[in-house]
N, C-alpha and C. Protein backbone atom coordinates (compact mmCIF):
# COMPACT_ATOMS: atom_id res chain seq x y z
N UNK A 1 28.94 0.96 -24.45
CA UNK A 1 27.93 1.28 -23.46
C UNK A 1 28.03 0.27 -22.31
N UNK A 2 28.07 0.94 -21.20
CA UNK A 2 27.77 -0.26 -19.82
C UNK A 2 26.74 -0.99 -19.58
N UNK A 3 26.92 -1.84 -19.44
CA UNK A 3 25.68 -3.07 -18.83
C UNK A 3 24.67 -1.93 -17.58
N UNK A 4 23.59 -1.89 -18.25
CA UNK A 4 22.46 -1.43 -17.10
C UNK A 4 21.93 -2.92 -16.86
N UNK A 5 21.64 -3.13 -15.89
CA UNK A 5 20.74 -3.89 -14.98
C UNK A 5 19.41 -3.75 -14.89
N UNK A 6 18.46 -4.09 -15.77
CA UNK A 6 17.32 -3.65 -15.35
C UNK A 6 15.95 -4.51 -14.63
N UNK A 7 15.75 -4.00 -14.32
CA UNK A 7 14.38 -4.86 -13.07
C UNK A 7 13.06 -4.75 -13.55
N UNK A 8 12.23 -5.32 -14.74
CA UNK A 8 10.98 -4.40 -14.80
C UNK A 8 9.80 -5.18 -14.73
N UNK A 9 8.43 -4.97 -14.19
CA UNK A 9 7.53 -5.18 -14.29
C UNK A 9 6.62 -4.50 -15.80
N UNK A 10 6.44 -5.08 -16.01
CA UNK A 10 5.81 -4.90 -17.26
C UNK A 10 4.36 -3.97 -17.57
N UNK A 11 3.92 -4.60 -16.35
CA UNK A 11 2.59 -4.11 -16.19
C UNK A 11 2.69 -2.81 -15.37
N UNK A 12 3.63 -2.55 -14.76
CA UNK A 12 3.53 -1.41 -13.92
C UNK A 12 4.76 0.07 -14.60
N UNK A 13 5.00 -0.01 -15.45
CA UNK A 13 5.90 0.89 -16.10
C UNK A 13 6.28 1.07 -18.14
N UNK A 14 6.36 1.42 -18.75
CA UNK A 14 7.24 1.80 -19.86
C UNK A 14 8.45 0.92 -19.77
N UNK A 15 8.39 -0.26 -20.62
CA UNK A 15 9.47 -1.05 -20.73
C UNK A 15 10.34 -0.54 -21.45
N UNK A 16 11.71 -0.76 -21.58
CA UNK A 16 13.04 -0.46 -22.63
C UNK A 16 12.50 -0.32 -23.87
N UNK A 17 12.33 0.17 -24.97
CA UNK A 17 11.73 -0.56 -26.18
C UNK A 17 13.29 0.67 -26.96
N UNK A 18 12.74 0.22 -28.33
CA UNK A 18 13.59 0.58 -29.48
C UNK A 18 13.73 2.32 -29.86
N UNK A 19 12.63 2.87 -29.21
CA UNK A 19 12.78 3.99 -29.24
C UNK A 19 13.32 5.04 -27.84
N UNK A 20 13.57 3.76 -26.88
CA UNK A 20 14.95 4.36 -25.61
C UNK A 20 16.15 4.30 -26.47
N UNK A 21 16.39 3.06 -27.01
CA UNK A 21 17.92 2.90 -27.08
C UNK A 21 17.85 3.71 -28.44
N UNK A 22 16.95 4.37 -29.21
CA UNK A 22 17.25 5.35 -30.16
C UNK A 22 17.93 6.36 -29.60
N UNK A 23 17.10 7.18 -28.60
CA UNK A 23 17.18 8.07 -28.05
C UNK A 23 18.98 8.11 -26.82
N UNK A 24 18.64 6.83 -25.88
CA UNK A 24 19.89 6.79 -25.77
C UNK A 24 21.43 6.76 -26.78
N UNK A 25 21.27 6.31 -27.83
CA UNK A 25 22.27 6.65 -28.67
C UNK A 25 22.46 7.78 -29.25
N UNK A 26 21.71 8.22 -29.11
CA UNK A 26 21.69 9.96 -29.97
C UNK A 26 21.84 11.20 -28.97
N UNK A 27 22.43 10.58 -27.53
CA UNK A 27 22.20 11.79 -26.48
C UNK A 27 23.74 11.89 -26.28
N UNK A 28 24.39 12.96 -26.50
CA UNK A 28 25.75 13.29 -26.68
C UNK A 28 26.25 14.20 -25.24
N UNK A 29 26.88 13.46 -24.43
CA UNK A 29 27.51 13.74 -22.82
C UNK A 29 28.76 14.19 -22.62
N UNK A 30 28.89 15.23 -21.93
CA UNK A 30 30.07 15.57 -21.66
C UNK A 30 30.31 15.01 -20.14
N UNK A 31 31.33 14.60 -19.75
CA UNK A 31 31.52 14.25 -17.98
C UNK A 31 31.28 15.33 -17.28
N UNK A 32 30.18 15.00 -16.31
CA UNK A 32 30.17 15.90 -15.15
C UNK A 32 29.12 17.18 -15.81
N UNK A 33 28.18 16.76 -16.61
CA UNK A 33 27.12 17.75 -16.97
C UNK A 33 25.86 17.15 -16.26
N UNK A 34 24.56 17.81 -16.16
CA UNK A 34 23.55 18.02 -15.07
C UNK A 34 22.25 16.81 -16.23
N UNK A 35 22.15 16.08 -15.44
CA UNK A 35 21.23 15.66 -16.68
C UNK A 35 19.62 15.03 -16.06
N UNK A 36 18.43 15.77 -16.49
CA UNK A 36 17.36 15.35 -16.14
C UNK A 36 16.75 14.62 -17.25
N UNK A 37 16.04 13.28 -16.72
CA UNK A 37 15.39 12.22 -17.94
C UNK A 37 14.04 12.73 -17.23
N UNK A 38 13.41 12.98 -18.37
CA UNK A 38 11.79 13.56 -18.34
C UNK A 38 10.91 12.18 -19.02
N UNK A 39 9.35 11.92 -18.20
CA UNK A 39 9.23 10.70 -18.53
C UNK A 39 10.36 9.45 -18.35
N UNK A 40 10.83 9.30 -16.95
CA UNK A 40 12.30 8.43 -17.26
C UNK A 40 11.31 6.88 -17.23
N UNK A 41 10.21 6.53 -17.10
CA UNK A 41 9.81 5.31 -16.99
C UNK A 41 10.68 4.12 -15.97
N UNK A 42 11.41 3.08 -16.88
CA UNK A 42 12.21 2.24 -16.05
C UNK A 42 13.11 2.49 -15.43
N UNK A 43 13.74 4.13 -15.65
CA UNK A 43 14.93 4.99 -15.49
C UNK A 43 16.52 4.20 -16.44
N UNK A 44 15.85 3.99 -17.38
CA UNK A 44 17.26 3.48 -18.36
C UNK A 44 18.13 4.64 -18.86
N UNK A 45 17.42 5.93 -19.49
CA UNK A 45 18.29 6.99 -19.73
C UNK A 45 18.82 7.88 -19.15
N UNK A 46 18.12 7.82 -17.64
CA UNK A 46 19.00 8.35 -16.52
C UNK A 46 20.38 7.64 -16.18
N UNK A 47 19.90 6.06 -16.20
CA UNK A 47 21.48 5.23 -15.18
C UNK A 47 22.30 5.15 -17.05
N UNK A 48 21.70 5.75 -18.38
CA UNK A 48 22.65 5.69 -19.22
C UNK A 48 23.77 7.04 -19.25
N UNK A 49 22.78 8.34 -18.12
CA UNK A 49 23.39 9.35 -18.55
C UNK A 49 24.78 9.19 -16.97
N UNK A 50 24.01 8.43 -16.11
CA UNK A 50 25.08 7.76 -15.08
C UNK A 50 26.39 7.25 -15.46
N UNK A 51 25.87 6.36 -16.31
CA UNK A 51 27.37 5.63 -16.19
C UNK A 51 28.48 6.14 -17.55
N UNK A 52 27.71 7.28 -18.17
CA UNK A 52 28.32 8.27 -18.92
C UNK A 52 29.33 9.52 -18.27
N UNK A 53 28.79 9.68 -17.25
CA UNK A 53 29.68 10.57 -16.26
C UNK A 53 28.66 11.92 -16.33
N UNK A 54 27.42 11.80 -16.24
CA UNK A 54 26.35 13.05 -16.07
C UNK A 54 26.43 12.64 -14.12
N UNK A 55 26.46 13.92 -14.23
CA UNK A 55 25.89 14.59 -12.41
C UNK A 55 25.20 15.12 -12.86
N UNK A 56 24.49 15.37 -10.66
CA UNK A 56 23.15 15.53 -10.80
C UNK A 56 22.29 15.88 -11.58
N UNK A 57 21.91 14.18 -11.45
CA UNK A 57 21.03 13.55 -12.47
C UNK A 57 19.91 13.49 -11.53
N UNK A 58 18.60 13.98 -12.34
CA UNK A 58 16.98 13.08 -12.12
C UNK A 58 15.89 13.02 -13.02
N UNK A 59 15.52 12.05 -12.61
CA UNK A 59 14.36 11.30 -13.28
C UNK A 59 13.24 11.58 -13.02
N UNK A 60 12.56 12.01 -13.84
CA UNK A 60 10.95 13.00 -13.36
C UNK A 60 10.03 11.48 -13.74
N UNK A 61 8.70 11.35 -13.31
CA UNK A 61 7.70 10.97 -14.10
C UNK A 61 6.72 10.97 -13.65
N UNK A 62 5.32 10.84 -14.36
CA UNK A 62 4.16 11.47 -14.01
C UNK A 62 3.65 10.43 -13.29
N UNK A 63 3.49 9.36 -13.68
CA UNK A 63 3.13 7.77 -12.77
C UNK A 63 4.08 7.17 -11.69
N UNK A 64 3.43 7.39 -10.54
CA UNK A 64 4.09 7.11 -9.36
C UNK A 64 4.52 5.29 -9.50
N UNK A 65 3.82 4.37 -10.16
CA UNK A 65 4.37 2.76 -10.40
C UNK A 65 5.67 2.91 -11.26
N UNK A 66 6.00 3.62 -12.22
CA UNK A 66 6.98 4.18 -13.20
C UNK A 66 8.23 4.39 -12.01
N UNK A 67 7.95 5.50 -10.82
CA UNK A 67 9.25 5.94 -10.20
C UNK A 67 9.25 4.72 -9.61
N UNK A 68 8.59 4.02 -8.72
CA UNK A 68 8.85 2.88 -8.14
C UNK A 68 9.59 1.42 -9.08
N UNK A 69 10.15 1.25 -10.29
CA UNK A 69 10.44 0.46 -10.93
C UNK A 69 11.47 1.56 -10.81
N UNK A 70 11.76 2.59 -11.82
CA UNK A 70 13.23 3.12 -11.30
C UNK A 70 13.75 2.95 -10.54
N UNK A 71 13.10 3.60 -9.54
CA UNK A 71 13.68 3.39 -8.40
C UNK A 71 14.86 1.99 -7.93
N UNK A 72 13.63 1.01 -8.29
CA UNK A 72 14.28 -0.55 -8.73
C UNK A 72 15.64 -0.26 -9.53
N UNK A 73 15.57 0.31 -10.55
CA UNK A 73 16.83 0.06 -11.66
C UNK A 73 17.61 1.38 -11.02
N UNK A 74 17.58 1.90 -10.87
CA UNK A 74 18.38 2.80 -9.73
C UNK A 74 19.78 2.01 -8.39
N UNK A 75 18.50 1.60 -7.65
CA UNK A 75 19.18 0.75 -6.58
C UNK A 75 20.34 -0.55 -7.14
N UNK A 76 19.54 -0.96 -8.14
CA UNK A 76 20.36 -2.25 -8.14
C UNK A 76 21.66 -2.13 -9.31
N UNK A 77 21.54 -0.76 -9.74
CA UNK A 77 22.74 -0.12 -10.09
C UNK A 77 23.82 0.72 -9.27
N UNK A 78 23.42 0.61 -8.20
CA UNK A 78 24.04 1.87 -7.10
C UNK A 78 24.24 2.62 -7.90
N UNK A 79 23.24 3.58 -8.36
CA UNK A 79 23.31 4.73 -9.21
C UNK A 79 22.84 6.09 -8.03
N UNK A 80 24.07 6.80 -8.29
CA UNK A 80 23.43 8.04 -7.54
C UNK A 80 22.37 8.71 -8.51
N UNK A 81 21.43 8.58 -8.65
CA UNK A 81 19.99 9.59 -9.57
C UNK A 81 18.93 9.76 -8.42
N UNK A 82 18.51 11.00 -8.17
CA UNK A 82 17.53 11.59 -7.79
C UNK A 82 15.74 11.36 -8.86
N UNK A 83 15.05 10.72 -8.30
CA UNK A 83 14.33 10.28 -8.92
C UNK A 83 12.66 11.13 -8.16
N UNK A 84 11.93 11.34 -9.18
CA UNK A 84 10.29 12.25 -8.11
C UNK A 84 9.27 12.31 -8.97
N UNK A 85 8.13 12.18 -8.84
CA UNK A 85 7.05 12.20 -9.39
C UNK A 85 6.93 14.00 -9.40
N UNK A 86 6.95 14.02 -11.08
CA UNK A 86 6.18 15.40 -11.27
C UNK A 86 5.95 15.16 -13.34
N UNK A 87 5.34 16.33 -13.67
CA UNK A 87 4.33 16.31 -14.43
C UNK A 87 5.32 16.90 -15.45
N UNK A 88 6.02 16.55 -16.35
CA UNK A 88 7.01 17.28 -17.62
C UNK A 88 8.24 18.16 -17.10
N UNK A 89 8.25 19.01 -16.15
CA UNK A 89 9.03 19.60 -15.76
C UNK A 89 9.17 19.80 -13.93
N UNK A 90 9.88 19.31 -13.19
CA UNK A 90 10.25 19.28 -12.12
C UNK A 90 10.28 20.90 -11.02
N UNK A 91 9.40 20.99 -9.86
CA UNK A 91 10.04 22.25 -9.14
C UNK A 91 11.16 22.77 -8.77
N UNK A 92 12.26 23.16 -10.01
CA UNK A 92 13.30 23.46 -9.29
C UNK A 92 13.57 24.85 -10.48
N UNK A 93 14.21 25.47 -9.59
CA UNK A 93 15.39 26.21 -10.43
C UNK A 93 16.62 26.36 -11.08
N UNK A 94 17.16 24.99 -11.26
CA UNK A 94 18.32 24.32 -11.59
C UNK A 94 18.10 24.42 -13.12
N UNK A 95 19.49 25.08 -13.62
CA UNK A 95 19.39 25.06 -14.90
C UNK A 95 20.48 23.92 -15.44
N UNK A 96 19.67 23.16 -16.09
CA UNK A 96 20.06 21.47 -16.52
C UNK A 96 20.81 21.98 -17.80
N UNK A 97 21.97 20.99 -18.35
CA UNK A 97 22.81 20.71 -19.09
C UNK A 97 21.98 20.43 -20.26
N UNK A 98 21.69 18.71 -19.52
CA UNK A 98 20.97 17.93 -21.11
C UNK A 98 19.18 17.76 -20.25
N UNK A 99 18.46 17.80 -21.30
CA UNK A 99 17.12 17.20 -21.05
C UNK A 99 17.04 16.76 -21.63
N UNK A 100 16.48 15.07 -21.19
CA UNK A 100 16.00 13.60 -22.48
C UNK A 100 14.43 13.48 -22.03
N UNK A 101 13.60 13.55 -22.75
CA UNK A 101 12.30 12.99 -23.08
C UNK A 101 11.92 12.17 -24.06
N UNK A 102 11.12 10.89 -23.42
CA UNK A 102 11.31 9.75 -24.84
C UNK A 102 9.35 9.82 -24.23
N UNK A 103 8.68 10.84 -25.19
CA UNK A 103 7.43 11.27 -24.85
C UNK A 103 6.59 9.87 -25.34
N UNK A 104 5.36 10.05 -24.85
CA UNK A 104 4.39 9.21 -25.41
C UNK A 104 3.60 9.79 -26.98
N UNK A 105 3.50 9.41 -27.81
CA UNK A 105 3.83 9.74 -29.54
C UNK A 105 3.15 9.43 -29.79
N UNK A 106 2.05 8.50 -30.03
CA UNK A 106 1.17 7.82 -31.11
C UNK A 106 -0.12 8.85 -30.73
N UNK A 107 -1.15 8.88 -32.16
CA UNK A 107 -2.30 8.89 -31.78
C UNK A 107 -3.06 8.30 -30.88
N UNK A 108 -4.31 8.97 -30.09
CA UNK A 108 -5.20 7.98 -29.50
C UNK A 108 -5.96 6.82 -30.04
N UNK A 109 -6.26 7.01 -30.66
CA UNK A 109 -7.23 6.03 -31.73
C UNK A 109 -6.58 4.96 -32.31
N UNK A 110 -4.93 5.14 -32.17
CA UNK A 110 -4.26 3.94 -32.57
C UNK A 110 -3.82 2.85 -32.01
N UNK A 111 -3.99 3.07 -30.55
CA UNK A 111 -4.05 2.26 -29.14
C UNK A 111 -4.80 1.67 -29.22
N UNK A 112 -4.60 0.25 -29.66
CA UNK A 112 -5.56 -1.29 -29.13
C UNK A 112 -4.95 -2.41 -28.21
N UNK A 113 -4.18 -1.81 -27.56
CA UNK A 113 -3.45 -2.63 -26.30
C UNK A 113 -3.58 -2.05 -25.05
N UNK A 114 -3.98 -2.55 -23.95
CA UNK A 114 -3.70 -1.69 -23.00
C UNK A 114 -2.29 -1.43 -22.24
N UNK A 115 -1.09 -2.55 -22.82
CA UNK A 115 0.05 -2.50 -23.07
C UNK A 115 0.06 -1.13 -23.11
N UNK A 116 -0.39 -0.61 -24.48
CA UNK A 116 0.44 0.45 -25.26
C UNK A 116 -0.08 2.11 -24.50
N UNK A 117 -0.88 1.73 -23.17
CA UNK A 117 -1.36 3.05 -22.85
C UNK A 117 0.10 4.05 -22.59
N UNK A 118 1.04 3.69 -22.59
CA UNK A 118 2.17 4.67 -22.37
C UNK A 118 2.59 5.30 -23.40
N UNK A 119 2.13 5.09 -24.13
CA UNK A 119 2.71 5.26 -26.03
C UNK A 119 1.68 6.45 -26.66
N UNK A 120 -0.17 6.80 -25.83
CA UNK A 120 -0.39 7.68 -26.48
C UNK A 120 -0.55 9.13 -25.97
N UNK A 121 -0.25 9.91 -27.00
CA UNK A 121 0.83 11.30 -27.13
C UNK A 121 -0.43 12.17 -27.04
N UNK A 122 -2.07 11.90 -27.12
CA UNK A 122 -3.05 12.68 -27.06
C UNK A 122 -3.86 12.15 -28.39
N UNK A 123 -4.86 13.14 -28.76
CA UNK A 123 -6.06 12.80 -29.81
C UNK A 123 -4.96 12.92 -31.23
N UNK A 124 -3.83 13.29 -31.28
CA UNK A 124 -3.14 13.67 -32.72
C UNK A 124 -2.19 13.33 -32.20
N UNK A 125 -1.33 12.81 -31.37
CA UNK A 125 -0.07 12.33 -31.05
C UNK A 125 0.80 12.77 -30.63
N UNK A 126 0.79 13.92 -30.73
CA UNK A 126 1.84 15.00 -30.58
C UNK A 126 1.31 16.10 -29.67
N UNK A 127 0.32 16.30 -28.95
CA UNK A 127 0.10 17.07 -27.70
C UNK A 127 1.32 17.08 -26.65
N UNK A 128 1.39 15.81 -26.70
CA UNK A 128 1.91 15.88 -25.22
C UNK A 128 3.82 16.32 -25.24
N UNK A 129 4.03 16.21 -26.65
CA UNK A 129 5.57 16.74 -26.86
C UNK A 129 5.22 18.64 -27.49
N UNK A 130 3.99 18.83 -27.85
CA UNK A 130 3.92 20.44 -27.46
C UNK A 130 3.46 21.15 -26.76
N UNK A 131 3.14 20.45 -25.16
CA UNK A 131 3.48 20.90 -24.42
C UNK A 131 4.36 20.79 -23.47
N UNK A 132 5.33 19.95 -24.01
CA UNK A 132 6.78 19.55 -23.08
C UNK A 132 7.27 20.64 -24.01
N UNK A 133 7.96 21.20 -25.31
CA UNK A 133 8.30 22.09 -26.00
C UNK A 133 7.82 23.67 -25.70
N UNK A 134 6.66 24.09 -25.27
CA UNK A 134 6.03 25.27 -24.77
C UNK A 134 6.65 25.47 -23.37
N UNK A 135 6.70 24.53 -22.43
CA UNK A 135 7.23 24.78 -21.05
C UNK A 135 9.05 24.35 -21.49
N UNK A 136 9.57 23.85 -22.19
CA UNK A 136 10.89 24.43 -22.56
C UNK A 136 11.04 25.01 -23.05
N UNK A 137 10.97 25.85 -23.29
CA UNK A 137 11.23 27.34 -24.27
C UNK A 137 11.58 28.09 -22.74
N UNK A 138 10.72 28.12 -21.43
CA UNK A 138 11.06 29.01 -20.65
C UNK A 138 11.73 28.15 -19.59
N UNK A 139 12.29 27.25 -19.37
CA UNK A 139 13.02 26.35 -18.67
C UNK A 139 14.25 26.62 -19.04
N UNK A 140 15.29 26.64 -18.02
CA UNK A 140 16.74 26.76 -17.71
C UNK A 140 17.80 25.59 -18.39
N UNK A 141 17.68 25.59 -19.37
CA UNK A 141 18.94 24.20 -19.61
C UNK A 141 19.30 24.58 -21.50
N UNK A 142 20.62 23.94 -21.86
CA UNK A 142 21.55 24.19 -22.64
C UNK A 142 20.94 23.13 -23.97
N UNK A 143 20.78 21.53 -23.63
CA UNK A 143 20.23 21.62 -24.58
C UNK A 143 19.16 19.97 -24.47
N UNK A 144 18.18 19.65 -25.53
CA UNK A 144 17.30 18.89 -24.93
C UNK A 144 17.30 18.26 -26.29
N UNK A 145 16.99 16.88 -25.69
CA UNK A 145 16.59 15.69 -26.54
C UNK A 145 15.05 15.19 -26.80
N UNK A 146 14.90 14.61 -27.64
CA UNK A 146 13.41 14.03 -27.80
C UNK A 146 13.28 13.15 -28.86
N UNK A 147 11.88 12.34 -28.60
CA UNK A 147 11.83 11.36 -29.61
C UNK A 147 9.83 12.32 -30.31
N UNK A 148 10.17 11.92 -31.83
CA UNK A 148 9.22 12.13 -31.86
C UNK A 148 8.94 11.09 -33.37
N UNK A 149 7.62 10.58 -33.70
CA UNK A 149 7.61 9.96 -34.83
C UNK A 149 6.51 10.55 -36.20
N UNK A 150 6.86 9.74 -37.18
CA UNK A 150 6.55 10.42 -38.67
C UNK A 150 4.88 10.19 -38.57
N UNK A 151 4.24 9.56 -37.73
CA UNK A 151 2.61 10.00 -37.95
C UNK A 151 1.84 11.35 -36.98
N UNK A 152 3.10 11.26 -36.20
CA UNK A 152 2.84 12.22 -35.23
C UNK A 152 3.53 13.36 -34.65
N UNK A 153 3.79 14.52 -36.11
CA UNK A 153 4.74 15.72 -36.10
C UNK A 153 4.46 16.85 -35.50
N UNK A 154 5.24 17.15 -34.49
CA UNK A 154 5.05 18.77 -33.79
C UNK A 154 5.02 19.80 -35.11
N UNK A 155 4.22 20.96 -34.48
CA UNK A 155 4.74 22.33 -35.11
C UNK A 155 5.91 22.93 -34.47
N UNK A 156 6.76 22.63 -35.03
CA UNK A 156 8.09 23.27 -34.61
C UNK A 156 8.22 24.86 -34.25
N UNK A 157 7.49 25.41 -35.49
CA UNK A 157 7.66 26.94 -35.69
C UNK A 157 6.56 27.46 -34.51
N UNK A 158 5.94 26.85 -33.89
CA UNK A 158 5.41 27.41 -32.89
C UNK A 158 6.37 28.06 -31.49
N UNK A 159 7.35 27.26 -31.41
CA UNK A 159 8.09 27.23 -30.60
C UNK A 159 9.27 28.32 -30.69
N UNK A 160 9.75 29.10 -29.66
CA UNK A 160 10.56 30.02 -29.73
C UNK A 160 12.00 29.51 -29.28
N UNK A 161 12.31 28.19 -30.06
CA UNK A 161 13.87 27.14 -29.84
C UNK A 161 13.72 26.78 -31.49
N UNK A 162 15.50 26.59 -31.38
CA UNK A 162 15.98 25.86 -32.30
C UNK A 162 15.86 24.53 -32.28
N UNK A 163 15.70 23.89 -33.09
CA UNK A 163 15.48 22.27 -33.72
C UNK A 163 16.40 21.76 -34.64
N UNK A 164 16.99 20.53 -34.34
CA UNK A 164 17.78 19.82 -35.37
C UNK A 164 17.43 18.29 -35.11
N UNK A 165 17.05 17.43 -36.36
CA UNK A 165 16.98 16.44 -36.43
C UNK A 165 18.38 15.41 -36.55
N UNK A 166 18.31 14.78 -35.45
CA UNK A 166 20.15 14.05 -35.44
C UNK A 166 20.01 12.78 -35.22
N UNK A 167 19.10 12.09 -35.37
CA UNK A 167 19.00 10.75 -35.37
C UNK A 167 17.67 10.11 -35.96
N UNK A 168 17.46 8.83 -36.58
CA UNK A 168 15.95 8.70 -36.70
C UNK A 168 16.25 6.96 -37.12
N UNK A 169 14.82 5.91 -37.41
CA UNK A 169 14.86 4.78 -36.71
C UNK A 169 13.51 4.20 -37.82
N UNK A 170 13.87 3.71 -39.30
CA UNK A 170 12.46 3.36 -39.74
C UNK A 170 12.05 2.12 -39.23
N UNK A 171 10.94 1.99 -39.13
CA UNK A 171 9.99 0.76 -38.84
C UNK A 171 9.21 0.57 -39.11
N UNK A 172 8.21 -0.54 -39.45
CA UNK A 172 7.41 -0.98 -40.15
C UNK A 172 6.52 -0.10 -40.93
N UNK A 173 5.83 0.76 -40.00
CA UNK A 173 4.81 1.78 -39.77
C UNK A 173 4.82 3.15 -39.60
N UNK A 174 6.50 3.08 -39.28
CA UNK A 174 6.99 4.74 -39.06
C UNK A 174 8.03 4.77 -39.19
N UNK A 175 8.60 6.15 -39.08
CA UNK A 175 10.10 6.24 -39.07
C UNK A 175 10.18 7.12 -37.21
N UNK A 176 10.55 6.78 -36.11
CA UNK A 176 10.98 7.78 -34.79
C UNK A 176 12.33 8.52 -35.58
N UNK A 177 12.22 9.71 -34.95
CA UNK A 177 12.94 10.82 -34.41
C UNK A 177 13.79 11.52 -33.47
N UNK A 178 14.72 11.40 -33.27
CA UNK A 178 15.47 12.55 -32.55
C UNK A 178 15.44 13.79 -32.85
N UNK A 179 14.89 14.67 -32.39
CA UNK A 179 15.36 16.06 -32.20
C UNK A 179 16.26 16.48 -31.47
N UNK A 180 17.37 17.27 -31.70
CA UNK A 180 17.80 18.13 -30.61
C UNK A 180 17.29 19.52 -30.47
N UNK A 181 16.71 19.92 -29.00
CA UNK A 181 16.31 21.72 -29.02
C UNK A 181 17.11 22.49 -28.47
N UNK A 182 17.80 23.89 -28.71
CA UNK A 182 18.34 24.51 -27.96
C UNK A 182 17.94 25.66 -28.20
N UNK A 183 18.40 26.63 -26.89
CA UNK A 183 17.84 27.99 -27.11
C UNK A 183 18.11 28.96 -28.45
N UNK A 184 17.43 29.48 -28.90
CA UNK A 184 17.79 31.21 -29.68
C UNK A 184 18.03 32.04 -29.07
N UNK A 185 19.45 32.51 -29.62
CA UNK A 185 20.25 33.46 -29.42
C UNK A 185 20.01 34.59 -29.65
């Protein structure tokens, strides 16, 4: 893997933690495929899908301090990534290669940091990755990544995509997840 450069304020973004570089290791690139990082925070799995040989690449995220630290790790990578504030899925009609989302997962109630406000996923943990999963099902792209963890499990079968678990990460308190989703045929 290449040296990323990263720039981060702590207080103003989603730092690197153990469940990027999960996720970055488990995201499988072909050169010259289309790759959008959803939630990109510091933009680490965008400039990872960069210096992998992904084109047009961008980095969505819902907190405008988030794109502005990318932005940071962007520049001081001379990374060509297109980077924009929007809400899970971006205005375009571009049908993407890979999609990476490294969602916010935990319960609410399990947040006693204000650190950790990036980390919760809704009242059960898992809201906010079923409705990133509901708006992919009708989104344009081949195939999508995600992190999800063992206190806080989607209903899969809700969803009209295939699921495969291809990576996972125990820790103290949990075990994280990789999923891969792709369409049904």
């Amino acid at each position: 893997m290449k040296y990323i450069k990263l720039k981060m304020s702590y207080e103003n973004s989603y730092p690197a933690k153990e469940d990027s570089y999960l996720l970055i290791s488990s995201i499988t690139l072909t050169e010259g495929e289309s790759f959008l990082d959803i939630g990109t925070g510091s933009g680490i799995i965008a400039l990872h899908a960069y210096y992998n040989g992904a084109k047009a690449i961008m980095g969505i995220d819902i907190d405008p301090q988030s794109i502005k630290e990318a932005y940071k790790n962007v520049k001081s990578n001379k990374a060509n990534i297109c980077l924009a504030i929007a809400d899970l899925f971006p205005c375009t009609k571009m049908a993407w290669d890979v999609v990476a989302f490294n969602p916010p997962y935990l319960p609410k109630d399990e947040i006693v940091d204000k650190s950790d406000r990036w980390c919760i996923g809704g009242n059960f943990g898992y809201e906010i990755i079923e409705e990133f999963l509901s708006k992919l099902q009708k989104f344009p792209f081949n195939r999508a990544y995600f992190i999800y963890s063992s206190r806080a499990v989607p209903t899969f079968s809700k969803f009209n995509l295939k699921f495969q678990v291809i990576n996972h990460m125990p820790l103290e308190f949990e075990t994280l997840y990789v999923a891969m989703a792709t369409k049904l045929h």
